[in-house]
PDB file of N, CA and C in Angstrom:
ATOM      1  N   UNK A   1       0.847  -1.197   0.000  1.00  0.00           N
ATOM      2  CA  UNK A   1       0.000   0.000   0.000  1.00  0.00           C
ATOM      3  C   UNK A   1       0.876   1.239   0.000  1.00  0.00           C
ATOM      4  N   UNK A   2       1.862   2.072   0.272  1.00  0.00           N
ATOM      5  CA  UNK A   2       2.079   2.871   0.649  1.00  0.00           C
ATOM      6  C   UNK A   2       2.101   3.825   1.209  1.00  0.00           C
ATOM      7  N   UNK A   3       2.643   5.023   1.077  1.00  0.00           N
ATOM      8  CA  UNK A   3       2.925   6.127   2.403  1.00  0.00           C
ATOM      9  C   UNK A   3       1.445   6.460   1.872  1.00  0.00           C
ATOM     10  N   UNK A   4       0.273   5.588   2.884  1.00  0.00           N
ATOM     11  CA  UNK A   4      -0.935   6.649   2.673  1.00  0.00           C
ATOM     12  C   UNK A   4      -1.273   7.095   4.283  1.00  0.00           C
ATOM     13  N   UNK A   5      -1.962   8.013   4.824  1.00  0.00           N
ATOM     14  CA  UNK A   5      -2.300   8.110   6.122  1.00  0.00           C
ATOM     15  C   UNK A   5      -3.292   7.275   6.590  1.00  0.00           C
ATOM     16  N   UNK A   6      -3.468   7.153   7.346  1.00  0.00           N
ATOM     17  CA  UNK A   6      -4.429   5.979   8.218  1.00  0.00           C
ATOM     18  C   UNK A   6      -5.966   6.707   8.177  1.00  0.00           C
ATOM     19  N   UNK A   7      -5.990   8.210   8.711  1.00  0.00           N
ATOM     20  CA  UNK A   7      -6.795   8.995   8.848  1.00  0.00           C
ATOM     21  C   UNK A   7      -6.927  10.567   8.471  1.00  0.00           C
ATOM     22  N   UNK A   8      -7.635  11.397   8.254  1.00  0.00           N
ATOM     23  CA  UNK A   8      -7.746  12.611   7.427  1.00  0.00           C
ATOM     24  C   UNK A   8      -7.381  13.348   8.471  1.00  0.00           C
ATOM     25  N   UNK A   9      -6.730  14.241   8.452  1.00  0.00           N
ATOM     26  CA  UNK A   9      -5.465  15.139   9.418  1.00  0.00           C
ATOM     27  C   UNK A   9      -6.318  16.648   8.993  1.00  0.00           C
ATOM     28  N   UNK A  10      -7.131  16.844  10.242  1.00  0.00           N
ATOM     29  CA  UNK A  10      -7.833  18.047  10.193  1.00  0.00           C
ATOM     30  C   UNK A  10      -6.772  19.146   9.696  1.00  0.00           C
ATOM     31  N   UNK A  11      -7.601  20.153   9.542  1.00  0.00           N
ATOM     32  CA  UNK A  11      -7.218  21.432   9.305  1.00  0.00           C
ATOM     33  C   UNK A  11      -6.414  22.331  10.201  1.00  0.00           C
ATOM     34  N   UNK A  12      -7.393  22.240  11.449  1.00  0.00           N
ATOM     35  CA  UNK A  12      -6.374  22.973  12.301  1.00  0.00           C
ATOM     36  C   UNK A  12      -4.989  22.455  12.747  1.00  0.00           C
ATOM     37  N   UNK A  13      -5.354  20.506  12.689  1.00  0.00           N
ATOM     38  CA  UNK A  13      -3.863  20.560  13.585  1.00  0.00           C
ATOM     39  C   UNK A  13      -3.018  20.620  12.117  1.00  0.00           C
ATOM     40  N   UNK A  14      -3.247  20.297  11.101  1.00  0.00           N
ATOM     41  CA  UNK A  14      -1.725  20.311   9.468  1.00  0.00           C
ATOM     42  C   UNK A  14      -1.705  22.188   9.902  1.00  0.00           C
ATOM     43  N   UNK A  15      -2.539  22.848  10.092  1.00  0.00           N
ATOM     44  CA  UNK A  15      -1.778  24.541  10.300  1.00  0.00           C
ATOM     45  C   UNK A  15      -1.355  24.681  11.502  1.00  0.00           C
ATOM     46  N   UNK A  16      -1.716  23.869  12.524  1.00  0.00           N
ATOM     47  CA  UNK A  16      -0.876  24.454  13.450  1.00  0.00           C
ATOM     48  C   UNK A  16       0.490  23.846  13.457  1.00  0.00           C
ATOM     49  N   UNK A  17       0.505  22.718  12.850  1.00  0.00           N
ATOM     50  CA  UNK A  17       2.475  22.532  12.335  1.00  0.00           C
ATOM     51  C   UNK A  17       2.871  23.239  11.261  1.00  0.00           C
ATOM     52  N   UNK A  18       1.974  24.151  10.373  1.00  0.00           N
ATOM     53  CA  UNK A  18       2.953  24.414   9.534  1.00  0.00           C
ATOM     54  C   UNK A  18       3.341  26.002   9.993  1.00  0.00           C
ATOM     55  N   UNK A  19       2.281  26.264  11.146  1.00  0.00           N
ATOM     56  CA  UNK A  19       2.548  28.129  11.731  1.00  0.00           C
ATOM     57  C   UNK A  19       4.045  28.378  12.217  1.00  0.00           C
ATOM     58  N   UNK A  20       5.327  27.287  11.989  1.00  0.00           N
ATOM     59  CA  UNK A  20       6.585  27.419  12.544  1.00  0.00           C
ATOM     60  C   UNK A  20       7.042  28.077  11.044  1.00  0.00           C
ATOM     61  N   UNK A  21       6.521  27.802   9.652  1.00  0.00           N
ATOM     62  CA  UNK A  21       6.963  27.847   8.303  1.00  0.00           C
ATOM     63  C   UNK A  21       7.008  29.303   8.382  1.00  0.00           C
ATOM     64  N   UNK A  22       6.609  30.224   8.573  1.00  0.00           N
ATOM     65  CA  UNK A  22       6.567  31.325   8.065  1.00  0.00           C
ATOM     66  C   UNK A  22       7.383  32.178   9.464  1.00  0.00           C
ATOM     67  N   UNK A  23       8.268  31.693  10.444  1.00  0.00           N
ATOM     68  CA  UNK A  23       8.888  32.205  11.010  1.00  0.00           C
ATOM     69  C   UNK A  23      10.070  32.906   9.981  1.00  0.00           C
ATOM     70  N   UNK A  24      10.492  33.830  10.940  1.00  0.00           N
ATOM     71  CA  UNK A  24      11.443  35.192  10.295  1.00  0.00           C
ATOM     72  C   UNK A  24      12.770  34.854  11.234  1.00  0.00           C
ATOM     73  N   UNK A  25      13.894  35.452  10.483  1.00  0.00           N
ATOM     74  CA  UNK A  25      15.051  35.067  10.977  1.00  0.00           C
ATOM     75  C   UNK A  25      15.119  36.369  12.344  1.00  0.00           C
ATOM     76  N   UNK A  26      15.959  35.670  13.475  1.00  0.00           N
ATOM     77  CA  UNK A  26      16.116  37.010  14.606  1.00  0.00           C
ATOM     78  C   UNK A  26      16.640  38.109  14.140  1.00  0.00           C
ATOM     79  N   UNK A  27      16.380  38.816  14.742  1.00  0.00           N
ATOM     80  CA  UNK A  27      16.831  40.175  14.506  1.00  0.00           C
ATOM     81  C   UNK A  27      18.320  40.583  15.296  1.00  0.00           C
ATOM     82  N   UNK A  28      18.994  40.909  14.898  1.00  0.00           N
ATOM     83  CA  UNK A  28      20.304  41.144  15.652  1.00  0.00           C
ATOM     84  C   UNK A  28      20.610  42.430  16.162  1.00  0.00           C
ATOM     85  N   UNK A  29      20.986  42.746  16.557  1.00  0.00           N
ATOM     86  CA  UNK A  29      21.276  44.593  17.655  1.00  0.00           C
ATOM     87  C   UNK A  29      22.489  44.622  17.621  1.00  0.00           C
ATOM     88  N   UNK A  30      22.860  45.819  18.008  1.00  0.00           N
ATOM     89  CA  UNK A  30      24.512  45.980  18.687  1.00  0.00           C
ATOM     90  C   UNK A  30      24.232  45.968  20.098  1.00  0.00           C
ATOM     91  N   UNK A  31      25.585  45.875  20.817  1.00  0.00           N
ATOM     92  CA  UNK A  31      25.652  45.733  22.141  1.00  0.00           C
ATOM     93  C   UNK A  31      26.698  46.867  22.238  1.00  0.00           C
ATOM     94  N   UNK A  32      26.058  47.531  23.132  1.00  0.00           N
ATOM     95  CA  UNK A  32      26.809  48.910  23.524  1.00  0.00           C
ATOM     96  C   UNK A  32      28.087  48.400  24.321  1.00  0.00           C
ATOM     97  N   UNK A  33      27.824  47.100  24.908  1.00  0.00           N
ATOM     98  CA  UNK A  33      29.471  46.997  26.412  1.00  0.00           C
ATOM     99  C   UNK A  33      29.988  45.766  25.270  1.00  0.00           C
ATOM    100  N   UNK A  34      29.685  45.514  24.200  1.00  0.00           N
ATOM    101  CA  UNK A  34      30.813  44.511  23.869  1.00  0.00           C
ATOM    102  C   UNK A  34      31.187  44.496  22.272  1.00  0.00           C
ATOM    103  N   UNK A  35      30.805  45.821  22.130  1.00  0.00           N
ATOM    104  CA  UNK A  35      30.961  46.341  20.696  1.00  0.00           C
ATOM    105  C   UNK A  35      30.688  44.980  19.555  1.00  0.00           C
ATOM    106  N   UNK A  36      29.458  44.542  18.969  1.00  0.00           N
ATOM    107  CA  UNK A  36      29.357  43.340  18.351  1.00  0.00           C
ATOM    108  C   UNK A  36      27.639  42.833  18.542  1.00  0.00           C
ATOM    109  N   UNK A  37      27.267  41.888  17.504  1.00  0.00           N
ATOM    110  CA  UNK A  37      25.989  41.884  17.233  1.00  0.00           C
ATOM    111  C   UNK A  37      25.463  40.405  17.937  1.00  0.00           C
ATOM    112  N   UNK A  38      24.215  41.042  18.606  1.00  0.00           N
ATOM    113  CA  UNK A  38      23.808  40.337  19.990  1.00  0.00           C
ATOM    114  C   UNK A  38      21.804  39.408  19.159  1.00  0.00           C
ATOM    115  N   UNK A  39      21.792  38.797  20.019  1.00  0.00           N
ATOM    116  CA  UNK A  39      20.612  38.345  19.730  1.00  0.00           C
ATOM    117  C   UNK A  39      19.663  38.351  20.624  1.00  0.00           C
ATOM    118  N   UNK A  40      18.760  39.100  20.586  1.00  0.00           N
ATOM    119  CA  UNK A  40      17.782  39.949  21.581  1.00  0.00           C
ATOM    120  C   UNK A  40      17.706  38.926  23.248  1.00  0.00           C
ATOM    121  N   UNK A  41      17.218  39.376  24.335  1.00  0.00           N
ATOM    122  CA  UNK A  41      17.399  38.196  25.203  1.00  0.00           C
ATOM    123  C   UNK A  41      18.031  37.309  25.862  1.00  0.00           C
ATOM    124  N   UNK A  42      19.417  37.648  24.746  1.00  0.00           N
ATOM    125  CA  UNK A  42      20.332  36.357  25.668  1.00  0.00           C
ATOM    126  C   UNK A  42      21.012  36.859  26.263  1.00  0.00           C
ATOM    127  N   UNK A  43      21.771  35.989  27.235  1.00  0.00           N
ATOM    128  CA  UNK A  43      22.848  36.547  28.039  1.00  0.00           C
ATOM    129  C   UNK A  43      24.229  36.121  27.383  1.00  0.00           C
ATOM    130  N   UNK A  44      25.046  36.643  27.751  1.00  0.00           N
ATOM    131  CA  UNK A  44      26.434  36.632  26.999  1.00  0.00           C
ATOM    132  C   UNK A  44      27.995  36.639  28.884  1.00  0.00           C
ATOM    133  N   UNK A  45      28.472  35.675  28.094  1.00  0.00           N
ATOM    134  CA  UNK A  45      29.708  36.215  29.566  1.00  0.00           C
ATOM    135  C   UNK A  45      30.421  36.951  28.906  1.00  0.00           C
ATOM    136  N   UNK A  46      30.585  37.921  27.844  1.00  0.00           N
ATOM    137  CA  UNK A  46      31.394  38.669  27.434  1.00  0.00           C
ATOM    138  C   UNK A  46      30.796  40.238  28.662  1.00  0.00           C
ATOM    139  N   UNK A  47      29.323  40.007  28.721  1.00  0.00           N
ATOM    140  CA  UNK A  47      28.882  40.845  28.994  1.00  0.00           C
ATOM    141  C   UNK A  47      28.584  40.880  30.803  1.00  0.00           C
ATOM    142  N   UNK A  48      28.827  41.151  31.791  1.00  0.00           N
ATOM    143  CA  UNK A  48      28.559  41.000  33.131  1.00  0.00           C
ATOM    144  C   UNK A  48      28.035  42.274  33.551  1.00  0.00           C
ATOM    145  N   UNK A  49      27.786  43.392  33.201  1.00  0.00           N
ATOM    146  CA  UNK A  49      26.836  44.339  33.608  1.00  0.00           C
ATOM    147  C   UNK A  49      25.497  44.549  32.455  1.00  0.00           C
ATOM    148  N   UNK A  50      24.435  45.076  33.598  1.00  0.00           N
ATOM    149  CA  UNK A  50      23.257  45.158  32.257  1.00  0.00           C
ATOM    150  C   UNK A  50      22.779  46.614  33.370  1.00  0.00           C
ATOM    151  N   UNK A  51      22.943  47.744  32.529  1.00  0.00           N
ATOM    152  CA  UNK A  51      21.903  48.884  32.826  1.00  0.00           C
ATOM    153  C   UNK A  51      22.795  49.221  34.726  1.00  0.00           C
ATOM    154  N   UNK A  52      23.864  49.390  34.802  1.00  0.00           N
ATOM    155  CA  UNK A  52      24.804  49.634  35.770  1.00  0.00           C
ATOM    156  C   UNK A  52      24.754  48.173  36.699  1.00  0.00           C
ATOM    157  N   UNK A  53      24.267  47.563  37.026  1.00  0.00           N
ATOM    158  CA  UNK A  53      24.221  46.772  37.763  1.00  0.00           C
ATOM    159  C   UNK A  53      24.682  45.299  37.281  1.00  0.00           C
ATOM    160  N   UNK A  54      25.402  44.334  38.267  1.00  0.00           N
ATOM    161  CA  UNK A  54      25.900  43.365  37.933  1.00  0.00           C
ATOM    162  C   UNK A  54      24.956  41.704  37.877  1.00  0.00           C
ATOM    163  N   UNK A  55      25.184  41.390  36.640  1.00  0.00           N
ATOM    164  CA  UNK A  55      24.274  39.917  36.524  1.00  0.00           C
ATOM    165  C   UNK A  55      24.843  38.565  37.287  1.00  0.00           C
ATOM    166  N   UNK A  56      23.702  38.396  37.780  1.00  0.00           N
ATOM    167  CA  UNK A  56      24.276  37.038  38.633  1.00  0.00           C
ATOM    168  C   UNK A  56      24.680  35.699  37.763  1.00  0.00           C
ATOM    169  N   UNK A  57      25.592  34.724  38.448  1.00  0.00           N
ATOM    170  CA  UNK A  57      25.210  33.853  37.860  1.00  0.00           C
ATOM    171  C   UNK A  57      26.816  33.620  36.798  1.00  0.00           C
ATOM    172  N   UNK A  58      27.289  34.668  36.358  1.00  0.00           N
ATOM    173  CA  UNK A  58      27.952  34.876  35.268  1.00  0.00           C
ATOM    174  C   UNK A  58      29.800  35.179  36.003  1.00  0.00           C
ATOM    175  N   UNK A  59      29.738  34.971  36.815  1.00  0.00           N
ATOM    176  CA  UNK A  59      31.329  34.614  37.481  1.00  0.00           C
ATOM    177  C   UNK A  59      32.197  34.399  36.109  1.00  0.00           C
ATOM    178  N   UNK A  60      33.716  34.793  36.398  1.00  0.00           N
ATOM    179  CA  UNK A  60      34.926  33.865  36.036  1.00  0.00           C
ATOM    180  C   UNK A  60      35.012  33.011  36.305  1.00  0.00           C
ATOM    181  N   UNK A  61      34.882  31.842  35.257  1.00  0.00           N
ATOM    182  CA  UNK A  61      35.564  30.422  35.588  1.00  0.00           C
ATOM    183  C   UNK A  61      36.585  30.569  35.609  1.00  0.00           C
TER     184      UNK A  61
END
């Protein structure tokens, strides 16, 4: 028989897998303390202050 489906694959759930398709690539910024292009959200150990104050967590190994 072949690749047939077993059962008819509604509408909503085939769009709600394909609503990842039309994602957009991130957007990138500069970073004012590490001169270089950042990706919104993340944290970086290049970077250990945010907005004067120090981020936890982010020590010298």
């Amino acid at each position: 028989m072949g690749a047939l489906p077993k059962r008819k694959i509604s509408k909503a759930r085939r769009d709600r897998r394909r609503t990842h398709d039309s994602l957009r690539k991130t957007q990138l910024f500069s970073c004012a303390d590490a001169d270089d292009l950042m990706i919104p959200h993340r944290l970086r150990r290049a970077v250990t202050t945010k907005k004067g104050r120090k981020m936890l967590g982010l020590d010298e190994a």
